[in-house]
Protein backbone atom coordinates (compact mmCIF):
# COMPACT_ATOMS: atom_id res chain seq x y z
CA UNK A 1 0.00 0.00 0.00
CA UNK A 2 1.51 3.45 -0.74
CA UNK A 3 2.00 6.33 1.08
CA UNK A 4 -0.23 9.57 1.13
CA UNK A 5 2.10 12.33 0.34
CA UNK A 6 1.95 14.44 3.41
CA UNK A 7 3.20 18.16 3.14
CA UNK A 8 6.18 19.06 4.80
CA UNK A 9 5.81 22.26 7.06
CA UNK A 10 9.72 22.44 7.05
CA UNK A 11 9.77 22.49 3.59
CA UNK A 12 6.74 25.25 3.24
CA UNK A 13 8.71 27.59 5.69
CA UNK A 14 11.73 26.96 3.86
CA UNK A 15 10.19 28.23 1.01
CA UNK A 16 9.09 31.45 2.60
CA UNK A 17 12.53 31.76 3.82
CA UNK A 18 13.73 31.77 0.25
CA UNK A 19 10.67 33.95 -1.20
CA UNK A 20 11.75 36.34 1.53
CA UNK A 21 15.24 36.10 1.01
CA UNK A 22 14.54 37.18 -2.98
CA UNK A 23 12.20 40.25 -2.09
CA UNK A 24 14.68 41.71 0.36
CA UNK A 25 17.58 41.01 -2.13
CA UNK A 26 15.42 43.09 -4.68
CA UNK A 27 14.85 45.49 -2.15
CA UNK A 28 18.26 46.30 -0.86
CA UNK A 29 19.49 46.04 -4.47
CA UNK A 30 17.27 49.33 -5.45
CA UNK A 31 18.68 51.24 -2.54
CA UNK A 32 22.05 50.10 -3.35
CA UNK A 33 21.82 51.40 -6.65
CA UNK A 34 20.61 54.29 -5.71
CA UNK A 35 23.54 54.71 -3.59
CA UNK A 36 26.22 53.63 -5.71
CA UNK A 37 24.94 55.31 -8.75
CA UNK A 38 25.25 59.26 -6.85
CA UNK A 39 28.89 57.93 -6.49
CA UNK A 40 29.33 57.74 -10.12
CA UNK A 41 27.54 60.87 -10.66
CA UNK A 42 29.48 62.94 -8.27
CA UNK A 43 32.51 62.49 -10.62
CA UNK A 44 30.64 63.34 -13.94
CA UNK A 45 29.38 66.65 -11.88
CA UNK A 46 33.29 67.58 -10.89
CA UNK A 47 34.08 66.75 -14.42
CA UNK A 48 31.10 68.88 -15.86
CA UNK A 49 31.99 71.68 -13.52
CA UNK A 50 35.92 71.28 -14.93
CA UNK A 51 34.71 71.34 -18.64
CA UNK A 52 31.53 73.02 -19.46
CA UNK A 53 30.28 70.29 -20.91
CA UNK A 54 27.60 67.78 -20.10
CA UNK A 55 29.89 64.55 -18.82
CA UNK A 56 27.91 60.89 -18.68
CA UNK A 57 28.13 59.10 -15.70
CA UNK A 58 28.67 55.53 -17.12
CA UNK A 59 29.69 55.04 -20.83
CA UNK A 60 25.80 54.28 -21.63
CA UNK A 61 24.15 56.84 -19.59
CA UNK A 62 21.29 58.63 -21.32
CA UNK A 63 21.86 61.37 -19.17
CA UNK A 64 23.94 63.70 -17.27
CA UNK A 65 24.36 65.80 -13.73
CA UNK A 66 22.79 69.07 -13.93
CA UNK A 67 22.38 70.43 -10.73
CA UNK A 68 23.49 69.42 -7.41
CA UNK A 69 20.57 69.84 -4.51
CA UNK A 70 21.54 70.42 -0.93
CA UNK A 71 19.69 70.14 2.68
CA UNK A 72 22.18 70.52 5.45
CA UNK A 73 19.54 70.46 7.75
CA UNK A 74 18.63 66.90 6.58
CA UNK A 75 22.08 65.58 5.69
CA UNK A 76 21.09 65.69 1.95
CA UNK A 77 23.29 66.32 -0.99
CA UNK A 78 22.13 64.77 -4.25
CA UNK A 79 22.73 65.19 -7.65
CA UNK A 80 20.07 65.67 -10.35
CA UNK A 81 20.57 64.03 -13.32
CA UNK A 82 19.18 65.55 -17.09
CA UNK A 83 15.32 64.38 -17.64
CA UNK A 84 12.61 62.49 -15.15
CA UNK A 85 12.09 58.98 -17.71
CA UNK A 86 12.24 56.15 -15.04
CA UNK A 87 15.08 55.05 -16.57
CA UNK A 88 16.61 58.61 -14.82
CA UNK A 89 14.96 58.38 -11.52
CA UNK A 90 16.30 55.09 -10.81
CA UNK A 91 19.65 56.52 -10.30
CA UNK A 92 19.14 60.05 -9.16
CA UNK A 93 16.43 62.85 -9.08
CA UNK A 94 15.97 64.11 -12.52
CA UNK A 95 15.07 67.73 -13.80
CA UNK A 96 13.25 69.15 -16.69
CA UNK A 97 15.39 71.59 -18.45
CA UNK A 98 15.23 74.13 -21.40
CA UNK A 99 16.97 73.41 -24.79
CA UNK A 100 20.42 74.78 -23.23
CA UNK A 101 21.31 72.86 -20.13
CA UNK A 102 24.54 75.23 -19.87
CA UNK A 103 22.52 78.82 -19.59
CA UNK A 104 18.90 76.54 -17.88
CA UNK A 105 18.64 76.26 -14.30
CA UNK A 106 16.17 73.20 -13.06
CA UNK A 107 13.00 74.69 -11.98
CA UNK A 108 10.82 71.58 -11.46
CA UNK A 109 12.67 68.45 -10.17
CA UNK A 110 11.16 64.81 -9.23
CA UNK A 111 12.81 61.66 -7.40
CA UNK A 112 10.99 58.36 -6.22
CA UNK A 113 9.08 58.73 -2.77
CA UNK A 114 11.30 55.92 -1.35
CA UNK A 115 14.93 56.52 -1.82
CA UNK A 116 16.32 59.95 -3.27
CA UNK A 117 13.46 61.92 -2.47
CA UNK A 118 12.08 60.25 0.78
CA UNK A 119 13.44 63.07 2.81
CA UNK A 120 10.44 65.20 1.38
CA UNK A 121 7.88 63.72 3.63
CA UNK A 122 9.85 65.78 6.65
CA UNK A 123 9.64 68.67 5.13
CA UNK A 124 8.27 72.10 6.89
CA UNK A 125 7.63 75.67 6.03
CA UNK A 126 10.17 77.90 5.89
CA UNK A 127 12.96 74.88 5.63
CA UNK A 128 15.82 76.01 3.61
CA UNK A 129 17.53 74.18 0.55
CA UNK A 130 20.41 75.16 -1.88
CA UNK A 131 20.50 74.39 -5.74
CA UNK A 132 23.87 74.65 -7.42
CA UNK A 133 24.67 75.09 -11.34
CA UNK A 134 26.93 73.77 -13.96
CA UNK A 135 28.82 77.03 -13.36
CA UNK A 136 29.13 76.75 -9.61
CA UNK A 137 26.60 79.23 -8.73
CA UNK A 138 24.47 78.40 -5.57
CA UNK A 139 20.78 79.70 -4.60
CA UNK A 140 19.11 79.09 -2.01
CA UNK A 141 15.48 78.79 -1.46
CA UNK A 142 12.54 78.63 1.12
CA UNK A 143 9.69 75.91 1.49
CA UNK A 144 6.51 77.77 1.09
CA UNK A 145 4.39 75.42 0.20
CA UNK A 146 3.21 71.33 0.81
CA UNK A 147 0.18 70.44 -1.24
CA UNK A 148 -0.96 66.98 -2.27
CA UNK A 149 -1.80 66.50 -5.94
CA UNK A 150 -3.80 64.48 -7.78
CA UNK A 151 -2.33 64.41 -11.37
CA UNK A 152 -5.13 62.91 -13.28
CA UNK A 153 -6.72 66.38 -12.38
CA UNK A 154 -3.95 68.39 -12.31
CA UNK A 155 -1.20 69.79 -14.69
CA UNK A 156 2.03 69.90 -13.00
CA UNK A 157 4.52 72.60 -14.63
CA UNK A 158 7.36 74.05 -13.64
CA UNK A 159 7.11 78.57 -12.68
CA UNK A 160 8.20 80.64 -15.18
CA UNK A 161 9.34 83.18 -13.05
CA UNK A 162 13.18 82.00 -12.66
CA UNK A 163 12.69 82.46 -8.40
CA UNK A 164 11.27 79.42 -7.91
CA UNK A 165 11.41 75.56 -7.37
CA UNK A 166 9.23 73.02 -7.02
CA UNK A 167 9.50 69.93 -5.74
CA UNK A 168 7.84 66.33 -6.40
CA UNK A 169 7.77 63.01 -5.62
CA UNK A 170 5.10 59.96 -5.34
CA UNK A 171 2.16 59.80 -2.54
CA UNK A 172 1.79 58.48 -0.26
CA UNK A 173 5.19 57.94 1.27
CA UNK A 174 4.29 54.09 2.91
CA UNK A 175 2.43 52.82 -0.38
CA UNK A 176 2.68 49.30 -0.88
CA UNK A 177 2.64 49.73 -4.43
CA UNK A 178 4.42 52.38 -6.42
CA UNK A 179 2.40 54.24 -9.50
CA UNK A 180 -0.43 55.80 -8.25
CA UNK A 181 -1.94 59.06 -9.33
CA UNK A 182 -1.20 61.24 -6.18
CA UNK A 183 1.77 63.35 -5.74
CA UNK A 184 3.32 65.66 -2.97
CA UNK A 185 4.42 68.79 -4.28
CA UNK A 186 6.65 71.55 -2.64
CA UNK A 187 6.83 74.78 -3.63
CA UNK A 188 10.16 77.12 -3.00
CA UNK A 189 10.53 80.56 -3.52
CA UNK A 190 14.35 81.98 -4.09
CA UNK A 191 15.80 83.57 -1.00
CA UNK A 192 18.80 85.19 -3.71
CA UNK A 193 16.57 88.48 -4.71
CA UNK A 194 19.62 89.19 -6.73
CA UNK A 195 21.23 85.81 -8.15
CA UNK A 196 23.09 85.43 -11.28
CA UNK A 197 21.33 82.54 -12.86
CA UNK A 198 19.84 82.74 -16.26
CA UNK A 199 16.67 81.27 -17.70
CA UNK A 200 15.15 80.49 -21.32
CA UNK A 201 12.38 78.48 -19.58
CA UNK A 202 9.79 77.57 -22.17
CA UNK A 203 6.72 74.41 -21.88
């Protein structure tokens, strides 16, 4: 007579193990990309600031540092790479910018909710935050503004008045699933009444 094939509950919590084991893998793997990648990108900005000329982080890059965004009060200091294609935002927070990315400064910059840009969700009025240029040339800014956005509703552009910066990223912060149509927004206003930096915005 044969045996009734019983299921082993070692074996079914081994498997977990090893389901586990692959999602965390995954998991750390983004955020060492992340990581790793603003390495790589720190040299093509030093080399961009030492030529004047757009520098590729990795041979195959489709895109370049533009701008390098600062927070001292929240230990940040990222750079932010040409274009927001998710092919961009994996490695850094990506800008749009006008048809000269030598004379353009980034006016409207996005990063994913839950590496490069998770610092947004402790942002407060009135905290401060520098952008620097390809030519070296820092402003800072002031949060004025946290708004949640629905973008099926909403058209998210950039200011055209050159004194200000805007801020975006995915909401909310602790969604299981990434893609959804909200976004938190924050709005800066220049603190530099009169900075150098030039503009040839146009939408």
């Amino acid at each position: 007579m044969k045996k009734m094939w019983k299921p082993s509950w070692k074996l079914f919590n081994l498997s977990l193990l090893c389901v586990a084991g692959i999602l965390m893998s995954d998991g750390l793997w983004v955020y060492a990309k992340a990581e790793l990648a603003q390495l790589l990108i720190e040299r093509a900005w030093q080399q961009t600031l030492d030529k004047q000329a757009s520098v590729k982080p990795w041979p195959w890059a489709d895109t370049w540092p533009v701008a390098r965004l600062q927070l001292d009060h929240y230990g940040v200091d990222l750079y932010v790479l040409n274009g927001i294609v998710g092919s961009t935002l994996a490695f850094g927070p990506g800008a749009i910018m006008g048809q000269d990315w030598r004379v353009d400064s980034p006016e409207f910059i996005a990063g994913h909710r839950d590496t490069h840009f998770k610092f947004m969700r402790d942002l407060k009025i009135n905290d401060t935050l520098t952008l620097g240029n390809v030519f070296g040339v820092k402003t800072n800014y002031r949060v004025v503004e946290l708004s949640i956005v629905d973008s099926r509703q909403a058209e998210l552009s950039p200011a055209l008045s050159g004194s200000e910066l805007t801020l975006i990223t995915c909401y909310p912060f602790d969604a299981i699933m990434a893609g959804g149509p909200l976004r938190y927004v924050v709005k800066t206003e220049s603190l530099d009444h009169n900075n150098n930096r030039l503009h040839s915005w146009s939408l």
